[in-house]
PDB file of N, CA and C in Angstrom:
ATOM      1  N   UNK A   1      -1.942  -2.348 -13.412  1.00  0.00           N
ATOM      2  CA  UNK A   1      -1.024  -2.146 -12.312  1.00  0.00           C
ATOM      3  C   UNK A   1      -1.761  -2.361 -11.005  1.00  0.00           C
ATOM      4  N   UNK A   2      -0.693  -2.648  -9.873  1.00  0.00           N
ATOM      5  CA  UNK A   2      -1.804  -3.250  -8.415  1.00  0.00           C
ATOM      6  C   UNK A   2      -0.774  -2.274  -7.604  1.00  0.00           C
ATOM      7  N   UNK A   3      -1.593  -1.765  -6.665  1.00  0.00           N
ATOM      8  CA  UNK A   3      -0.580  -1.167  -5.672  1.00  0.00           C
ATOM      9  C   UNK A   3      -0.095  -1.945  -4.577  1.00  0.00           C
ATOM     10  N   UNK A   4       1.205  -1.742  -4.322  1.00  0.00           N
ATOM     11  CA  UNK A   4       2.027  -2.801  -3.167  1.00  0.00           C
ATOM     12  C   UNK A   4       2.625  -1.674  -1.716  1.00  0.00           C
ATOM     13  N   UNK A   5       2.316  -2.456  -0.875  1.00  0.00           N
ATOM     14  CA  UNK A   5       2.841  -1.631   0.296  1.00  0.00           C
ATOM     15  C   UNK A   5       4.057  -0.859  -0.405  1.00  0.00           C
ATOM     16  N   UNK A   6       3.959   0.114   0.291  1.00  0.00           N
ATOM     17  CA  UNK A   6       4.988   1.114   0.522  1.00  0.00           C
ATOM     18  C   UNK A   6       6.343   0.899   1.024  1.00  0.00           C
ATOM     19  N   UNK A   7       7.591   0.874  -0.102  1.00  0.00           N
ATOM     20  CA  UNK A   7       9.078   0.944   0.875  1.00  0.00           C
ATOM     21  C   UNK A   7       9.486   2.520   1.562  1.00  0.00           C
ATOM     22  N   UNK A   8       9.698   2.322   2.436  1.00  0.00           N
ATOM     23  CA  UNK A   8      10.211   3.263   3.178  1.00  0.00           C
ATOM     24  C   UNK A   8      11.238   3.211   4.322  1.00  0.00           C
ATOM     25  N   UNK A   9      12.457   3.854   3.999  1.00  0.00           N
ATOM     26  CA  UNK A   9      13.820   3.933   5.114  1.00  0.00           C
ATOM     27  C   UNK A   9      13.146   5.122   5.541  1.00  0.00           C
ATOM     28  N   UNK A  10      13.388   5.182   6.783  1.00  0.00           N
ATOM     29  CA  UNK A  10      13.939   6.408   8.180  1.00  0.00           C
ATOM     30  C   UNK A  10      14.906   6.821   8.667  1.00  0.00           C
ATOM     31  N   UNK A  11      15.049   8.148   8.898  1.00  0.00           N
ATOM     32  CA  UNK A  11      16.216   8.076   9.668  1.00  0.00           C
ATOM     33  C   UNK A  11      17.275   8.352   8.675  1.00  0.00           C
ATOM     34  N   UNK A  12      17.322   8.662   7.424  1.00  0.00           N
ATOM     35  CA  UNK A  12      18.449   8.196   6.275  1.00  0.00           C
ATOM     36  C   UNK A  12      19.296   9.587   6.495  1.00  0.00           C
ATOM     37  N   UNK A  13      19.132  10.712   6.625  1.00  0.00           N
ATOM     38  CA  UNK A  13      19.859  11.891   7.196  1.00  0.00           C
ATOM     39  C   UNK A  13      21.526  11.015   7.913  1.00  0.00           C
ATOM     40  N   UNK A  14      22.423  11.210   7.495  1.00  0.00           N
ATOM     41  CA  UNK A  14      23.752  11.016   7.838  1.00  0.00           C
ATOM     42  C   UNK A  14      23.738   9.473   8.763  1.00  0.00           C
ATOM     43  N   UNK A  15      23.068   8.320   7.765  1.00  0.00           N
ATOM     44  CA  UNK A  15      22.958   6.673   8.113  1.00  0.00           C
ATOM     45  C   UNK A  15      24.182   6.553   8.056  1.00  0.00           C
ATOM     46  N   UNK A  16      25.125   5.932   9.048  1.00  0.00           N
ATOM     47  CA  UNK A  16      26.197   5.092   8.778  1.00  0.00           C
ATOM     48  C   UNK A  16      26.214   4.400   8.297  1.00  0.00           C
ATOM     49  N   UNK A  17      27.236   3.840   7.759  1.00  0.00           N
ATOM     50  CA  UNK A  17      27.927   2.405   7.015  1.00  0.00           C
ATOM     51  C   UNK A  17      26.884   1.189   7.218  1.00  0.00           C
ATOM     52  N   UNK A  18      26.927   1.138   8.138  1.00  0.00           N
ATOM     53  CA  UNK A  18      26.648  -0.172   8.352  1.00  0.00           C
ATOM     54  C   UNK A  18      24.590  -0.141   8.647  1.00  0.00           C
ATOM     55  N   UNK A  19      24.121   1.414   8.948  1.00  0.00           N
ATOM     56  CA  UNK A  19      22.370   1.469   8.645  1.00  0.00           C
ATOM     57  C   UNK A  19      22.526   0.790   7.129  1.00  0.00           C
ATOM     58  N   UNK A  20      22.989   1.772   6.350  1.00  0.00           N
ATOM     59  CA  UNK A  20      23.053   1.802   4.955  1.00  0.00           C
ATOM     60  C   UNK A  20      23.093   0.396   4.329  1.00  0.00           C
ATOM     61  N   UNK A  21      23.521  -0.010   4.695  1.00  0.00           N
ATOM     62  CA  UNK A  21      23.711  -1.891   4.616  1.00  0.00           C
ATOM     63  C   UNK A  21      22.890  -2.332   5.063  1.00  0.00           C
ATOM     64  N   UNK A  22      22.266  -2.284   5.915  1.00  0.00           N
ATOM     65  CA  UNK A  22      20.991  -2.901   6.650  1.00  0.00           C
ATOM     66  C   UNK A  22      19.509  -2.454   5.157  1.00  0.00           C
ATOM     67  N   UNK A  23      19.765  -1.709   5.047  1.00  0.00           N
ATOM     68  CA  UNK A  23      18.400  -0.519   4.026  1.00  0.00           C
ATOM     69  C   UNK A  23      18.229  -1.278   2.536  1.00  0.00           C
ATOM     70  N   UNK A  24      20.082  -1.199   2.509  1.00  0.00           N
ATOM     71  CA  UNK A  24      20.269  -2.082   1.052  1.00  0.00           C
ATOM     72  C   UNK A  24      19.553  -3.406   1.027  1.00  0.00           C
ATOM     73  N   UNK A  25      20.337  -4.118   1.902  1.00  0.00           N
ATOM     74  CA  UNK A  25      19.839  -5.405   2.473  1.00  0.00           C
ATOM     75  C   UNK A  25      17.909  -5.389   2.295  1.00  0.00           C
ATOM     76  N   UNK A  26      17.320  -4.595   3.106  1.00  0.00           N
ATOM     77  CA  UNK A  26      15.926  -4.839   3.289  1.00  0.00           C
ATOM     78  C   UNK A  26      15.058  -4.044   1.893  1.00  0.00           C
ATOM     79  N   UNK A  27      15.510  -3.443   1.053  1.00  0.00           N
ATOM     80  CA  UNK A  27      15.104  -2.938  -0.160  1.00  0.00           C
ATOM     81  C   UNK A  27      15.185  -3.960  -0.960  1.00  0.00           C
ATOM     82  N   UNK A  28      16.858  -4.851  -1.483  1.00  0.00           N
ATOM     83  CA  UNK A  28      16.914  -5.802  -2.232  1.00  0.00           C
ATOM     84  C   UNK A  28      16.104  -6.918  -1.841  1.00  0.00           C
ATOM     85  N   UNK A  29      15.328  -6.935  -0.644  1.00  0.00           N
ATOM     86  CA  UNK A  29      14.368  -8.352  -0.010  1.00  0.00           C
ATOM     87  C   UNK A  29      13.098  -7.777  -0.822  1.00  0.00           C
ATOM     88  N   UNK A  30      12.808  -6.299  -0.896  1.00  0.00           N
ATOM     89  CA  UNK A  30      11.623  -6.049  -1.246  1.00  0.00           C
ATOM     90  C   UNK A  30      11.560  -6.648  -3.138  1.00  0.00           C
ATOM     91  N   UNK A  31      12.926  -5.681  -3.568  1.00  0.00           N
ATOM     92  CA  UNK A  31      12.498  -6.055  -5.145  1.00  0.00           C
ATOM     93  C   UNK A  31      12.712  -7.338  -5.271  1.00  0.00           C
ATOM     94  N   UNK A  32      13.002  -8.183  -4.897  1.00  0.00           N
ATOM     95  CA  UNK A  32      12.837 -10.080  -4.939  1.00  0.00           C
ATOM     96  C   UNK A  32      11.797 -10.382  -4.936  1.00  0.00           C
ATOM     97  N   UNK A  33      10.782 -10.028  -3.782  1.00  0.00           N
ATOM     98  CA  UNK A  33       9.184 -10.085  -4.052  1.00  0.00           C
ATOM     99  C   UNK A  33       8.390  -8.856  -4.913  1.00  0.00           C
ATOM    100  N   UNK A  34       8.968  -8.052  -5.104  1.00  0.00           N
ATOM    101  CA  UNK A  34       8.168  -7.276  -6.246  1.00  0.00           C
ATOM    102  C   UNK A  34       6.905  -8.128  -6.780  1.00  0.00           C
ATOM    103  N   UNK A  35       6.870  -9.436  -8.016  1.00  0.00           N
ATOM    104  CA  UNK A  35       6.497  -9.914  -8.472  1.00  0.00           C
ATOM    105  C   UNK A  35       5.617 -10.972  -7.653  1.00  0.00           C
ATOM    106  N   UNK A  36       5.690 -11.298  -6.748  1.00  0.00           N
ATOM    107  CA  UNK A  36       5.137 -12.019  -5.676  1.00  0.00           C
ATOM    108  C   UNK A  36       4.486 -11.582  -4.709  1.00  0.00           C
ATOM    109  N   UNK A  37       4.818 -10.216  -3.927  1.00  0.00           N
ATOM    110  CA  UNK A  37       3.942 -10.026  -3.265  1.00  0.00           C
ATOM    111  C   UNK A  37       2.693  -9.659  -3.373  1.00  0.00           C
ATOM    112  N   UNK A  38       2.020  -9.954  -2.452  1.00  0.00           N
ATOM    113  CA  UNK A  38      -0.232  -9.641  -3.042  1.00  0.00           C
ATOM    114  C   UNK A  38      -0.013  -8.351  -2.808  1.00  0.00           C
ATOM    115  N   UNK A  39      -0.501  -7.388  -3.762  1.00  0.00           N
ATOM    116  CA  UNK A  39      -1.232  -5.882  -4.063  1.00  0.00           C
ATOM    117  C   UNK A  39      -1.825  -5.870  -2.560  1.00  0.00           C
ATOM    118  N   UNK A  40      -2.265  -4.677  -1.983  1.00  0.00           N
ATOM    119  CA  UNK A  40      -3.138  -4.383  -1.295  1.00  0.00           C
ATOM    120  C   UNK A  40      -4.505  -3.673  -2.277  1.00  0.00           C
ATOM    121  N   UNK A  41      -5.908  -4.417  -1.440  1.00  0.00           N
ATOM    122  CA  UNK A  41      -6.647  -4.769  -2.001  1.00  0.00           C
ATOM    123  C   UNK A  41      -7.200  -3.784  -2.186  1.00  0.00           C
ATOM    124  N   UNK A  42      -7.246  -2.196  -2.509  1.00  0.00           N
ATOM    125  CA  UNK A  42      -7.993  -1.482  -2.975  1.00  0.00           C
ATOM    126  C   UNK A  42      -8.961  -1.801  -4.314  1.00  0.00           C
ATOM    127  N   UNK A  43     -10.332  -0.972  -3.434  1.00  0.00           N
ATOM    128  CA  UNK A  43     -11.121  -1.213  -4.541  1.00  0.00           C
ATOM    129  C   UNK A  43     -10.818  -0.543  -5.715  1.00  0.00           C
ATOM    130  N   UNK A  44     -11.769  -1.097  -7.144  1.00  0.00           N
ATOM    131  CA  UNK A  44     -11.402  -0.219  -7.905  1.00  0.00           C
ATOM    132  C   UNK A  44     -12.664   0.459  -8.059  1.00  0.00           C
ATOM    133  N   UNK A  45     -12.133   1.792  -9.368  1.00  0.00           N
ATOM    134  CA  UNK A  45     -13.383   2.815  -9.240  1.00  0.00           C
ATOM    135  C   UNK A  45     -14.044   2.191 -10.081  1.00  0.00           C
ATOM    136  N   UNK A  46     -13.656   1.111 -11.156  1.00  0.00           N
ATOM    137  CA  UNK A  46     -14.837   0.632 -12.275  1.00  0.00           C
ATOM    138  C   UNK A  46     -15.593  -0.582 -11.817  1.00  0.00           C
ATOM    139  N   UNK A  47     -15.270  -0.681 -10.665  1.00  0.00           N
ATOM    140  CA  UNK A  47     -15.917  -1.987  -9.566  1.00  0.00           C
ATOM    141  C   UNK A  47     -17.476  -1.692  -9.497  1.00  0.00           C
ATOM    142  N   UNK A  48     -17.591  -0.714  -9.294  1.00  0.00           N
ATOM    143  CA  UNK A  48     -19.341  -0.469  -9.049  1.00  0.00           C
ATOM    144  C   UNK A  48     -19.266   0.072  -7.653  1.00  0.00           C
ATOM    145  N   UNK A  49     -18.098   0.085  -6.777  1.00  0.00           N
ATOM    146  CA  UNK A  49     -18.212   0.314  -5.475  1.00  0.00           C
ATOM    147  C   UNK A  49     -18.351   1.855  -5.151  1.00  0.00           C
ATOM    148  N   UNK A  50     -18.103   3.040  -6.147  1.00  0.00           N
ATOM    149  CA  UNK A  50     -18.552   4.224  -6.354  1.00  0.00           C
ATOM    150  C   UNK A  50     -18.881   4.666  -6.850  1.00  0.00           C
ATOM    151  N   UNK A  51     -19.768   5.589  -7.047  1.00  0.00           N
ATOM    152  CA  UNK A  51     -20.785   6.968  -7.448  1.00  0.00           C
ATOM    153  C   UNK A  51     -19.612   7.247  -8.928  1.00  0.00           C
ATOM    154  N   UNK A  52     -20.926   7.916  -9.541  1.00  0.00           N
ATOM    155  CA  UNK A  52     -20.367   8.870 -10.710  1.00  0.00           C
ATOM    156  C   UNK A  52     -19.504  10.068 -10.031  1.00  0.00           C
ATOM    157  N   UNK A  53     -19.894  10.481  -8.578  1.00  0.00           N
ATOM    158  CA  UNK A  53     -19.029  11.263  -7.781  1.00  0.00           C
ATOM    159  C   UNK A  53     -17.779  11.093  -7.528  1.00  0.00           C
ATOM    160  N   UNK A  54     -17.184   9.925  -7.631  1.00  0.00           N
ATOM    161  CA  UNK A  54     -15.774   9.425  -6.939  1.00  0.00           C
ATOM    162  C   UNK A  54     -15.989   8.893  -5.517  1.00  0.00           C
ATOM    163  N   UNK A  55     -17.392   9.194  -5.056  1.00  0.00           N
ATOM    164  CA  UNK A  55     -17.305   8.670  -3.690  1.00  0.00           C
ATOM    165  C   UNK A  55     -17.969   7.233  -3.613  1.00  0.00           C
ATOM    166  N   UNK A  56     -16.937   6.279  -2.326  1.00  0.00           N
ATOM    167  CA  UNK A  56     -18.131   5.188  -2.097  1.00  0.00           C
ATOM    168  C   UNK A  56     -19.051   5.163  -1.818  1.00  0.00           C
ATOM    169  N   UNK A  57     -20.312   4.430  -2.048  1.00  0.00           N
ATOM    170  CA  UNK A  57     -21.653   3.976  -2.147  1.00  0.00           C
ATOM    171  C   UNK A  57     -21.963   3.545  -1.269  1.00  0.00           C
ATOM    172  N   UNK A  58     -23.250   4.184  -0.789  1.00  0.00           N
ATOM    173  CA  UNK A  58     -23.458   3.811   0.979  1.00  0.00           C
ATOM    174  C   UNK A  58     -23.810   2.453   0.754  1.00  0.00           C
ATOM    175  N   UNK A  59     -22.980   1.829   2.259  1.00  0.00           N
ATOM    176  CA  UNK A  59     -23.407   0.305   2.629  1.00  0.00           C
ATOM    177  C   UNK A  59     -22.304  -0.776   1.600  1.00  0.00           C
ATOM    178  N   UNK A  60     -21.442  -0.463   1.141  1.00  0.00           N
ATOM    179  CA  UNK A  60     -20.552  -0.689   0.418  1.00  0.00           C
ATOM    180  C   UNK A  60     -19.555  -1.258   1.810  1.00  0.00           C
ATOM    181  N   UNK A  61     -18.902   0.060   2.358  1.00  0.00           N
ATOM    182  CA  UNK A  61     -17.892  -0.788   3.182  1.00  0.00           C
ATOM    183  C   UNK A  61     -18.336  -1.327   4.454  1.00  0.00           C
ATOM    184  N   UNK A  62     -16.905  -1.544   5.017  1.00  0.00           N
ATOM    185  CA  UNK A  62     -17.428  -2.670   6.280  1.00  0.00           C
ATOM    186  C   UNK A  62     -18.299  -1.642   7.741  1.00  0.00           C
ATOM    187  N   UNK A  63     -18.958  -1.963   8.452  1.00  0.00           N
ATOM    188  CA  UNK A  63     -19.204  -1.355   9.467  1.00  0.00           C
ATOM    189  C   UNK A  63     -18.349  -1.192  10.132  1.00  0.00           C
ATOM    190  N   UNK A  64     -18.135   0.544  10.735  1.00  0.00           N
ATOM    191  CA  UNK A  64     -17.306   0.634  11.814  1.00  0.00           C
ATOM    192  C   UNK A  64     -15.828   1.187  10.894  1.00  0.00           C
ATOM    193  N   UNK A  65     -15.683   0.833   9.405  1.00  0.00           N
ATOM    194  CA  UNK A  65     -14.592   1.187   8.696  1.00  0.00           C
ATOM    195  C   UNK A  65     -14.081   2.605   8.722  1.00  0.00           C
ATOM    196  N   UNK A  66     -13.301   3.457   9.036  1.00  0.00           N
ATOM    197  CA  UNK A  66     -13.109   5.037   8.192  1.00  0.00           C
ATOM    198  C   UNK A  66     -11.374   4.468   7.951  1.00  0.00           C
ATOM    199  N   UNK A  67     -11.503   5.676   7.223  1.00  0.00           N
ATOM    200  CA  UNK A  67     -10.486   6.187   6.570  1.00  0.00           C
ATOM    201  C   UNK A  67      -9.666   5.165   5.573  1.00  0.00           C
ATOM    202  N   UNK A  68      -8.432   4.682   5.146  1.00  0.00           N
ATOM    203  CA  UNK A  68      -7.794   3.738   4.127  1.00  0.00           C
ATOM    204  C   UNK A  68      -8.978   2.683   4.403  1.00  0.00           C
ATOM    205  N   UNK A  69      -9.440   2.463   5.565  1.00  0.00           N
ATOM    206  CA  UNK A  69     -10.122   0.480   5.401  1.00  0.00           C
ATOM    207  C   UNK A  69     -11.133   1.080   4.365  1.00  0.00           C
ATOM    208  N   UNK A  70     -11.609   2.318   4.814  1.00  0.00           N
ATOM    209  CA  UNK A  70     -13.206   1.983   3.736  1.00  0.00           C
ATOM    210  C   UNK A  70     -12.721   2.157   2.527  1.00  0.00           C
ATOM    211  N   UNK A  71     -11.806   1.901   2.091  1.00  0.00           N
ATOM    212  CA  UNK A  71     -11.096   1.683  -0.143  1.00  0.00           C
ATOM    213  C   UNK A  71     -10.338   0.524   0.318  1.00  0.00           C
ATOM    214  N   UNK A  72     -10.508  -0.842   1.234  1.00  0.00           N
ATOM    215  CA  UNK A  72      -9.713  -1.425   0.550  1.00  0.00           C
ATOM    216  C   UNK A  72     -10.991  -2.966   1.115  1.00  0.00           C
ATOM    217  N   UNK A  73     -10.873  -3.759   0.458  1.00  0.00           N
ATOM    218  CA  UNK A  73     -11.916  -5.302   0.597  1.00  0.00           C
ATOM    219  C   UNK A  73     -11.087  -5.626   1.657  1.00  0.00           C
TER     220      UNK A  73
END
């Protein structure tokens, strides 16, 4: 399995007619590319890129990286 951006509506608390249609609309665009769109590139843990700890391995990520960048190439 690859992980794919995140769908997410806002705002869905009492959406009118016509949000609701818009949501449908931009959800059914997502599952069309399901199969097509590129994963975001998280590393994996059997990569070598971390410790028997779970943590990454110094000098592994990019300089200047924190937080989501330093797990993803």
């Amino acid at each position: 399995m690859a992980a794919l951006e995140p769908f997410a509506a806002y705002g869905t608390v009492g959406l009118a007619e016509e949000g609701f249609a818009a949501v449908a609309e931009a959800y059914g665009r997502r599952l069309d590319g399901l199969f097509t769109e590129r994963p975001v590139p998280f590393r994996r843990l059997d990569g070598g890129d971390y410790g028997r700890d779970m943590r990454l391995r110094e000098g592994v990520g990019r300089p200047g990286a924190s937080g989501l960048a330093l797990h993803t190439r």
